[in-house]
C-alpha atoms as a PDB file:
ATOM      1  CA  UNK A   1       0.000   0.000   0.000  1.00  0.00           C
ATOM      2  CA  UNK A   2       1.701   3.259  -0.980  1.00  0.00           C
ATOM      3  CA  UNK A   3       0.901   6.279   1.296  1.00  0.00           C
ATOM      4  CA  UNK A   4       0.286   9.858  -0.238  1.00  0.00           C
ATOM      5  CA  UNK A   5       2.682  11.600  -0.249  1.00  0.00           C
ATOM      6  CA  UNK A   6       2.521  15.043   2.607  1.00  0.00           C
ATOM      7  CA  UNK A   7       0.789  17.871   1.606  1.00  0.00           C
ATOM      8  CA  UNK A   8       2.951  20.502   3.253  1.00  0.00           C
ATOM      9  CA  UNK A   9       1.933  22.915   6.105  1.00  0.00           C
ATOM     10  CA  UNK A  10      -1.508  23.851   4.924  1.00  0.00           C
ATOM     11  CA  UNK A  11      -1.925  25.572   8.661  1.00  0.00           C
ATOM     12  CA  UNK A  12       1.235  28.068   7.993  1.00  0.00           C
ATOM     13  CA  UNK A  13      -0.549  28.983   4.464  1.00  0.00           C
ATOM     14  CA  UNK A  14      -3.724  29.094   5.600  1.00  0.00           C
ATOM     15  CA  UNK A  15      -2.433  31.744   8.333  1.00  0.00           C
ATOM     16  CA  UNK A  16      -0.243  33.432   5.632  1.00  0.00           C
ATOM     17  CA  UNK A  17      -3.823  33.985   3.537  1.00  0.00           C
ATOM     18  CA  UNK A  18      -5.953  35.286   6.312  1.00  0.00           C
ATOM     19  CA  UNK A  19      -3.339  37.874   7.203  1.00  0.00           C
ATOM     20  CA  UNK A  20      -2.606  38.714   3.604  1.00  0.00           C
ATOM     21  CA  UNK A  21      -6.821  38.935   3.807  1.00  0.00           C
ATOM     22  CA  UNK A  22      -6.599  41.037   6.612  1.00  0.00           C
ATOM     23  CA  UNK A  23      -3.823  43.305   5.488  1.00  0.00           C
ATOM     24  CA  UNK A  24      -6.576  43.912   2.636  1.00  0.00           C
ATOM     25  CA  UNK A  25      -9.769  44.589   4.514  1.00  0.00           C
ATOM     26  CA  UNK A  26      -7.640  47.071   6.653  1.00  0.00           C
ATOM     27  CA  UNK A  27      -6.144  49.135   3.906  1.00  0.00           C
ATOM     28  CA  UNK A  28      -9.494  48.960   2.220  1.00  0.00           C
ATOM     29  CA  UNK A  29     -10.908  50.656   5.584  1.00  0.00           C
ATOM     30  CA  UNK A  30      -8.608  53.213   5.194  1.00  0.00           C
ATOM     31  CA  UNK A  31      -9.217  53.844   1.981  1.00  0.00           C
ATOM     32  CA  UNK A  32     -12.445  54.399   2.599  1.00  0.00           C
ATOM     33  CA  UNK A  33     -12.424  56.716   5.482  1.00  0.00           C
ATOM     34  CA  UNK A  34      -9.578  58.589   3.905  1.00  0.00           C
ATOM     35  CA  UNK A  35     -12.138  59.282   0.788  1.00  0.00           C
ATOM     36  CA  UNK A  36     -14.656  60.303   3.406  1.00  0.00           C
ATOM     37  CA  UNK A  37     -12.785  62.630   4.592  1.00  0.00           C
ATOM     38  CA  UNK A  38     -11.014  64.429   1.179  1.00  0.00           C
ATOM     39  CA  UNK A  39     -14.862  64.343   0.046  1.00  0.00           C
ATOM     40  CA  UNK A  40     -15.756  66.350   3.362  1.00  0.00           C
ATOM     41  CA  UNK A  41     -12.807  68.457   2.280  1.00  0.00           C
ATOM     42  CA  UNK A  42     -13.829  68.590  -0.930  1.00  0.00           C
ATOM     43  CA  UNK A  43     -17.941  69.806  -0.270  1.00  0.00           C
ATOM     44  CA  UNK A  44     -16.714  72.464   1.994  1.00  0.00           C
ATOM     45  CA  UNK A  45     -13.866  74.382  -0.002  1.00  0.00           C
ATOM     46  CA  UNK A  46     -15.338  73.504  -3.416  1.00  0.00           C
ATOM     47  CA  UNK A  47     -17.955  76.036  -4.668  1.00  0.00           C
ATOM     48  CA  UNK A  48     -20.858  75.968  -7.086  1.00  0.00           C
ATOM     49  CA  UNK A  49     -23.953  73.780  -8.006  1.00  0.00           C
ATOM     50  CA  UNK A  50     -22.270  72.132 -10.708  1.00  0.00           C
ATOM     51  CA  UNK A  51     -19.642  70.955  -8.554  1.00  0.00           C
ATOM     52  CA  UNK A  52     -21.986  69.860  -5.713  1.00  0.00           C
ATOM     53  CA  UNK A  53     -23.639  67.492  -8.603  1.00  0.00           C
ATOM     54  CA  UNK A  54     -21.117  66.137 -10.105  1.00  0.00           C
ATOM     55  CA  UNK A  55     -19.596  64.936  -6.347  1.00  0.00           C
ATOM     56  CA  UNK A  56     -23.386  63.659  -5.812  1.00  0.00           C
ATOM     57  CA  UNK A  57     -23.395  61.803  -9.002  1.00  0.00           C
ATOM     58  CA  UNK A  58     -19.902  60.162  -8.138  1.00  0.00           C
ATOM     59  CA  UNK A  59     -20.965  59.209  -4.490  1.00  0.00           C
ATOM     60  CA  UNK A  60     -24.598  57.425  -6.294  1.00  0.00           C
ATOM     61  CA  UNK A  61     -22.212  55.653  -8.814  1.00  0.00           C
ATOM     62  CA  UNK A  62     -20.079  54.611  -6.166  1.00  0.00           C
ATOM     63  CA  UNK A  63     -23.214  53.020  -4.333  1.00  0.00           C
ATOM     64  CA  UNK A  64     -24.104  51.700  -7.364  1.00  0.00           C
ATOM     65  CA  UNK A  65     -21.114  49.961  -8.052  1.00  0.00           C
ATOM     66  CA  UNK A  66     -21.347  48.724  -4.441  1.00  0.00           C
ATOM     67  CA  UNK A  67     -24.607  47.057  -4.954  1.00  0.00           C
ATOM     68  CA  UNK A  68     -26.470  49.080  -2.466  1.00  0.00           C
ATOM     69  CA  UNK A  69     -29.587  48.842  -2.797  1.00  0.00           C
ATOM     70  CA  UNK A  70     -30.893  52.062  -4.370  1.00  0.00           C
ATOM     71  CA  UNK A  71     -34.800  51.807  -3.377  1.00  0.00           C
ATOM     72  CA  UNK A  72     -34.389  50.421   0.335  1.00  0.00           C
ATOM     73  CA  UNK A  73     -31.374  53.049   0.629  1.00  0.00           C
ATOM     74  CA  UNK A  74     -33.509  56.227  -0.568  1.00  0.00           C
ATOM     75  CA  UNK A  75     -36.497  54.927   1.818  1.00  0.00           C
ATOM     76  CA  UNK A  76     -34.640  55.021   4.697  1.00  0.00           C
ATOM     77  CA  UNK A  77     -32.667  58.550   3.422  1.00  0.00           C
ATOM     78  CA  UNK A  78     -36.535  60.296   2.927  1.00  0.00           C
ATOM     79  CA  UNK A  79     -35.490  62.486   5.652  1.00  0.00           C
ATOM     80  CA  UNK A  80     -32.346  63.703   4.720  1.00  0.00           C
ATOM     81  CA  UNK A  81     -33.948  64.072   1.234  1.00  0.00           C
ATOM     82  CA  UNK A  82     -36.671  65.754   3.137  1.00  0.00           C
ATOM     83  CA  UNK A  83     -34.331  68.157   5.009  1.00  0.00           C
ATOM     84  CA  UNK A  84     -32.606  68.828   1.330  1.00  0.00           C
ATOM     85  CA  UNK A  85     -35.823  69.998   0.177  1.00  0.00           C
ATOM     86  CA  UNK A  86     -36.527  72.087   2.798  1.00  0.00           C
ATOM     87  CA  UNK A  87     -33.352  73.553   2.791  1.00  0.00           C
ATOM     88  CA  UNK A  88     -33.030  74.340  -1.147  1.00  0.00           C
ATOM     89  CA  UNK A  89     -36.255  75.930  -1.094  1.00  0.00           C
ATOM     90  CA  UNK A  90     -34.991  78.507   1.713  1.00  0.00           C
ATOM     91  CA  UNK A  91     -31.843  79.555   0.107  1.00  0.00           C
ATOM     92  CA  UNK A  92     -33.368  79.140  -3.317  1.00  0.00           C
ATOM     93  CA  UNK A  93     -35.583  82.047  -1.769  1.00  0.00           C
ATOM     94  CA  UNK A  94     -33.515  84.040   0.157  1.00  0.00           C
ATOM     95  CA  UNK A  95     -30.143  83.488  -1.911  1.00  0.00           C
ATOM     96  CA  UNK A  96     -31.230  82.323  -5.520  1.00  0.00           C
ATOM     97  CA  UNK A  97     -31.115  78.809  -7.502  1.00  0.00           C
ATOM     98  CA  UNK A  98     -27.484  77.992  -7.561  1.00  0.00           C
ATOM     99  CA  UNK A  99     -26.803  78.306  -3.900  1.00  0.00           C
ATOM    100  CA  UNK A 100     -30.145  75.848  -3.092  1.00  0.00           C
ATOM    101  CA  UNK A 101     -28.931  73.208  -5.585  1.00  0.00           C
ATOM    102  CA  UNK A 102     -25.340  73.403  -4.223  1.00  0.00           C
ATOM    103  CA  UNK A 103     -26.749  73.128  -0.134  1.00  0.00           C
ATOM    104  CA  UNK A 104     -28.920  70.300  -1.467  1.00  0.00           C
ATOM    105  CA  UNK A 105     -26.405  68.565  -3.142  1.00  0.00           C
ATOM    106  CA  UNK A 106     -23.673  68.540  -0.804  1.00  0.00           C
ATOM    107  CA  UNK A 107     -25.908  67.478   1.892  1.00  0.00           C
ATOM    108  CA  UNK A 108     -26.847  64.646   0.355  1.00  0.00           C
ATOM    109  CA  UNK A 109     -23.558  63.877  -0.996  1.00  0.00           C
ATOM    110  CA  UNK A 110     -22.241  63.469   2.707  1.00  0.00           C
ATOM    111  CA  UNK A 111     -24.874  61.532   4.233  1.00  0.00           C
ATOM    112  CA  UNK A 112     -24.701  58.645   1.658  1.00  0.00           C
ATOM    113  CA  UNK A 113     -21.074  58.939   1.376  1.00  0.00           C
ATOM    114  CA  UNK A 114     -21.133  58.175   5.235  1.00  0.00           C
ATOM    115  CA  UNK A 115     -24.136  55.584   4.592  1.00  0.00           C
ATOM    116  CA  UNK A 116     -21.750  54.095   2.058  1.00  0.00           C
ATOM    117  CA  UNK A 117     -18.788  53.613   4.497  1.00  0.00           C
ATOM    118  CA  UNK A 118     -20.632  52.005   7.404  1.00  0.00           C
ATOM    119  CA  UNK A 119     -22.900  49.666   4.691  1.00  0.00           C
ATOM    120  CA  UNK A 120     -19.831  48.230   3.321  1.00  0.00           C
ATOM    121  CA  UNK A 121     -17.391  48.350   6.241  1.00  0.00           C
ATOM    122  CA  UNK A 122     -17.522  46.061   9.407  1.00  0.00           C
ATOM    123  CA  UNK A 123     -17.867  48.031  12.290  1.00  0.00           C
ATOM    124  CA  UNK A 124     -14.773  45.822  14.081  1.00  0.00           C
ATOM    125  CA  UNK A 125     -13.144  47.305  11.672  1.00  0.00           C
ATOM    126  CA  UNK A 126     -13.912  50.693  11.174  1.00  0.00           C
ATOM    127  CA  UNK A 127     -13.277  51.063  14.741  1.00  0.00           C
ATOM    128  CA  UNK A 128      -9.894  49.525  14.872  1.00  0.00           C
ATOM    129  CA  UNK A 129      -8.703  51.517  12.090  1.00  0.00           C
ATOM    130  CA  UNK A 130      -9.799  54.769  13.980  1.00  0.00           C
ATOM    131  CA  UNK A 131      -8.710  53.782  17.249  1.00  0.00           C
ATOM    132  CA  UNK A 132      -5.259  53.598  15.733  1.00  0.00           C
ATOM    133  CA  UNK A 133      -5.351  56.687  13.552  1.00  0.00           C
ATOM    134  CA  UNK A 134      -6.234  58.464  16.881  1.00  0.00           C
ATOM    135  CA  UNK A 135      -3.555  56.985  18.888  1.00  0.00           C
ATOM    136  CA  UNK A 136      -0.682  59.273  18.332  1.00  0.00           C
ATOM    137  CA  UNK A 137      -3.136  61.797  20.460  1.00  0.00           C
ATOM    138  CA  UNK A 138      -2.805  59.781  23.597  1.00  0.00           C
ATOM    139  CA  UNK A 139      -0.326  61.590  24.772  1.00  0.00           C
ATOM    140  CA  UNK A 140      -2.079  64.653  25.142  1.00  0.00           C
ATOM    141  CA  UNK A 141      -4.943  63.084  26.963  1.00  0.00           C
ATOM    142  CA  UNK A 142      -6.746  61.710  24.173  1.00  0.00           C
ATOM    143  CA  UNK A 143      -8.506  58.087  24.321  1.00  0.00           C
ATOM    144  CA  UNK A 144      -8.513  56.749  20.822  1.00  0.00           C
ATOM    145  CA  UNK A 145     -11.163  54.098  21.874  1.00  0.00           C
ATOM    146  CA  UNK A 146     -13.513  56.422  22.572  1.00  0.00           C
ATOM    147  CA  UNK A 147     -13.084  58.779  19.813  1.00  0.00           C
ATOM    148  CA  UNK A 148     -12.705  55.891  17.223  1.00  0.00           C
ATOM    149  CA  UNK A 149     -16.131  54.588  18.686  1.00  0.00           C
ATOM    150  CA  UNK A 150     -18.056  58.059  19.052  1.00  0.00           C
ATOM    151  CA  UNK A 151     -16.939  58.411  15.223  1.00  0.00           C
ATOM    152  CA  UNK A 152     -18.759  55.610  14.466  1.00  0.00           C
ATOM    153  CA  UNK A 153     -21.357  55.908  16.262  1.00  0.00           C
ATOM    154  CA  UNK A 154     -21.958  58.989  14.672  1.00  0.00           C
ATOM    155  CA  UNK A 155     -21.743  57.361  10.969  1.00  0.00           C
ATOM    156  CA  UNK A 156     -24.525  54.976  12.154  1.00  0.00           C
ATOM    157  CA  UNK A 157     -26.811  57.608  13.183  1.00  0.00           C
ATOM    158  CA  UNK A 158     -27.801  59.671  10.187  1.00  0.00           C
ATOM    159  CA  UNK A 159     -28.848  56.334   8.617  1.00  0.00           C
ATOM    160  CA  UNK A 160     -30.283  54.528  11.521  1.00  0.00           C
ATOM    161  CA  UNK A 161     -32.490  58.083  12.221  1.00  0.00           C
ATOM    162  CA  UNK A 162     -33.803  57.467   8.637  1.00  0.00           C
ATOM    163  CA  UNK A 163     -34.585  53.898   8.583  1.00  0.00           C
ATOM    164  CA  UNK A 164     -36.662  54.285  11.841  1.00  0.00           C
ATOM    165  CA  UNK A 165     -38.236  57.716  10.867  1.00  0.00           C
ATOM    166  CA  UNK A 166     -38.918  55.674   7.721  1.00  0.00           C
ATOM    167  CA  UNK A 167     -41.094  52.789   9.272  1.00  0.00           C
ATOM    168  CA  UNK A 168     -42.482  54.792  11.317  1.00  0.00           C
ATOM    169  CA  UNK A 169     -43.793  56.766   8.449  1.00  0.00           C
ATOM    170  CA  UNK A 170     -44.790  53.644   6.772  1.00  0.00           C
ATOM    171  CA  UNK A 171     -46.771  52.866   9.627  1.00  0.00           C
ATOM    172  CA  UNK A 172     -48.565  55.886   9.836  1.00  0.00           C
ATOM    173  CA  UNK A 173     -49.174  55.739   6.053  1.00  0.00           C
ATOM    174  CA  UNK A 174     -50.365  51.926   6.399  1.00  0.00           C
ATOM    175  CA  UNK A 175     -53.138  53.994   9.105  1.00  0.00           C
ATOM    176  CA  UNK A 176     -53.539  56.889   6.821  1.00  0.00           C
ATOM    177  CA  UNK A 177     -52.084  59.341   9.480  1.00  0.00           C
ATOM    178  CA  UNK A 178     -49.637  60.203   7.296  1.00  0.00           C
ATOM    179  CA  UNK A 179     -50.848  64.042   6.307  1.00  0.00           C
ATOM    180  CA  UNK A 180     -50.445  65.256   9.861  1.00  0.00           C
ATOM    181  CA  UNK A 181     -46.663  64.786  10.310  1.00  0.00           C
ATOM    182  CA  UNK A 182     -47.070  65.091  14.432  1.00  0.00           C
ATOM    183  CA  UNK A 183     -48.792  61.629  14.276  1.00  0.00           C
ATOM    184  CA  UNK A 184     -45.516  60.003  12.856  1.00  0.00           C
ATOM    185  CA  UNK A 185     -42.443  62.161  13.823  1.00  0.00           C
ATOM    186  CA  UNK A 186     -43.224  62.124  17.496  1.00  0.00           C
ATOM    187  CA  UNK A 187     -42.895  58.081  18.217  1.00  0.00           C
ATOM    188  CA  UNK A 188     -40.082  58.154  15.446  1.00  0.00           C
ATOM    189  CA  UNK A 189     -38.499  60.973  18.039  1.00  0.00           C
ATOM    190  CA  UNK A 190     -39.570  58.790  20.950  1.00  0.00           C
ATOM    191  CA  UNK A 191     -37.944  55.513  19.283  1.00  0.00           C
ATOM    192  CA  UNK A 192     -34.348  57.379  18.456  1.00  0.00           C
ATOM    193  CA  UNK A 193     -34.197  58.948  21.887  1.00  0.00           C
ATOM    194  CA  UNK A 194     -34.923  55.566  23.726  1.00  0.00           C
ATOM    195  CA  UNK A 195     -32.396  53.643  21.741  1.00  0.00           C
ATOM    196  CA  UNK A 196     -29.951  56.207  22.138  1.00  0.00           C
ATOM    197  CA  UNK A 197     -30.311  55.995  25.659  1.00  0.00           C
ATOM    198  CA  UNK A 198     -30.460  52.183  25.433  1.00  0.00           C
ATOM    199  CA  UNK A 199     -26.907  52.685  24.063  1.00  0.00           C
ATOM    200  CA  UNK A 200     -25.699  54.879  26.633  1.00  0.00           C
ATOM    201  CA  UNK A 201     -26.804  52.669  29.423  1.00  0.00           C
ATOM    202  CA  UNK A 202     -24.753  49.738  27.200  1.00  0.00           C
ATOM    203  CA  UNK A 203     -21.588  51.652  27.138  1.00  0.00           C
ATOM    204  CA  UNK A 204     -21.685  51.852  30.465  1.00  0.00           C
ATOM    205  CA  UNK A 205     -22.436  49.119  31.998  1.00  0.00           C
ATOM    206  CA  UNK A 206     -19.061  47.864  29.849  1.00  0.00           C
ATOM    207  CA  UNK A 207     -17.505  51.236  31.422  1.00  0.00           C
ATOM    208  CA  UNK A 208     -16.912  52.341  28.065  1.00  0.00           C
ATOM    209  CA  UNK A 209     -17.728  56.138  28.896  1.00  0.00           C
ATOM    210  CA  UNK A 210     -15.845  55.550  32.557  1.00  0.00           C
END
């Protein structure tokens, strides 16, 4: 009987491939929160409505070519797109056309830029990457833990506020309360305030925020 011959250390290359994986997802991570933040840049010293739209259309392609879903991902925006309404039609008042389209624009250009990073981006991950970005700053008193998870925290809000206000509105719709908007923004107020304080109470129990 003739035995096979060894295979060689499969452990050692499987370890080799998950850290070459690794070394991938984190520069990938960094990648993306670097583009976050040139696009921030970007929005604020850039100028004019034709600018603001052609960073909008790049950030929607980018989500496109991500595969995010574009209907479930403008539901759960309606309130930013909301808020960009609201918002173009007082400077398109006040200031004239280009200024609302450019306001618009850019404010939707950030919030699915930042609903792009967390949908695509683990959030052991994200925070990792921050926490060591920040750490330099420990020396002056700085805890990159907690900055790296209040960052994140923050990118999770804006879209977690819309998908709630969202079903809520859904809800109300499903009742026909929908035309009176105190009907549905007060429990969607109620439900973000009671699951941010269900986070705080988390945190702390884990004395995060000690």
């Amino acid at each position: 009987m003739t035995r096979a011959a060894p295979s060689g250390p499969s452990r050692p290359a499987s370890a080799e491939t998950s850290r070459r994986r690794a070394a991938r997802t984190h520069r990938a991570t960094v990648g993306k929160l670097l583009a976050l933040a040139a696009l921030g840049i970007a929005v604020v010293v850039l100028r004019g409505p034709w600018t603001a739209v052609l960073s909008l259309a790049a950030v929607i392609t980018c989500a496109a070519v991500a595969r995010l879903p574009m209907r479930a991902t403008a539901r759960a925006l309606l309130p930013v797109l909301v808020t960009a309404a609201l918002a173009a039609g007082y400077q398109w008042v006040t200031r004239g056309p280009d200024l609302a389209v450019e306001v618009a624009a850019d404010l939707l250009t950030l919030v699915l830029a930042a609903t792009l990073v967390t949908a695509t981006t683990p959030a052991d991950r994200l925070l990792d990457v921050l926490a060591r970005a920040i750490r330099p700053l420990r020396g002056v008193g700085v805890n990159p833990d907690a900055v790296a998870l209040a960052v994140t925290l923050l990118l999770r809000t804006v879209p977690e506020i819309a998908r709630v206000v969202g079903e809520v509105r859904e809800a109300a719709r499903a009742r026909g309360l929908e035309r009176d908007p105190r009907l549905w923004l007060t429990p969607a107020v109620l439900r973000v305030v009671g699951r941010a304080r269900d986070q705080g109470e988390a945190l702390a129990a884990r004395g995060i925020l000690d």
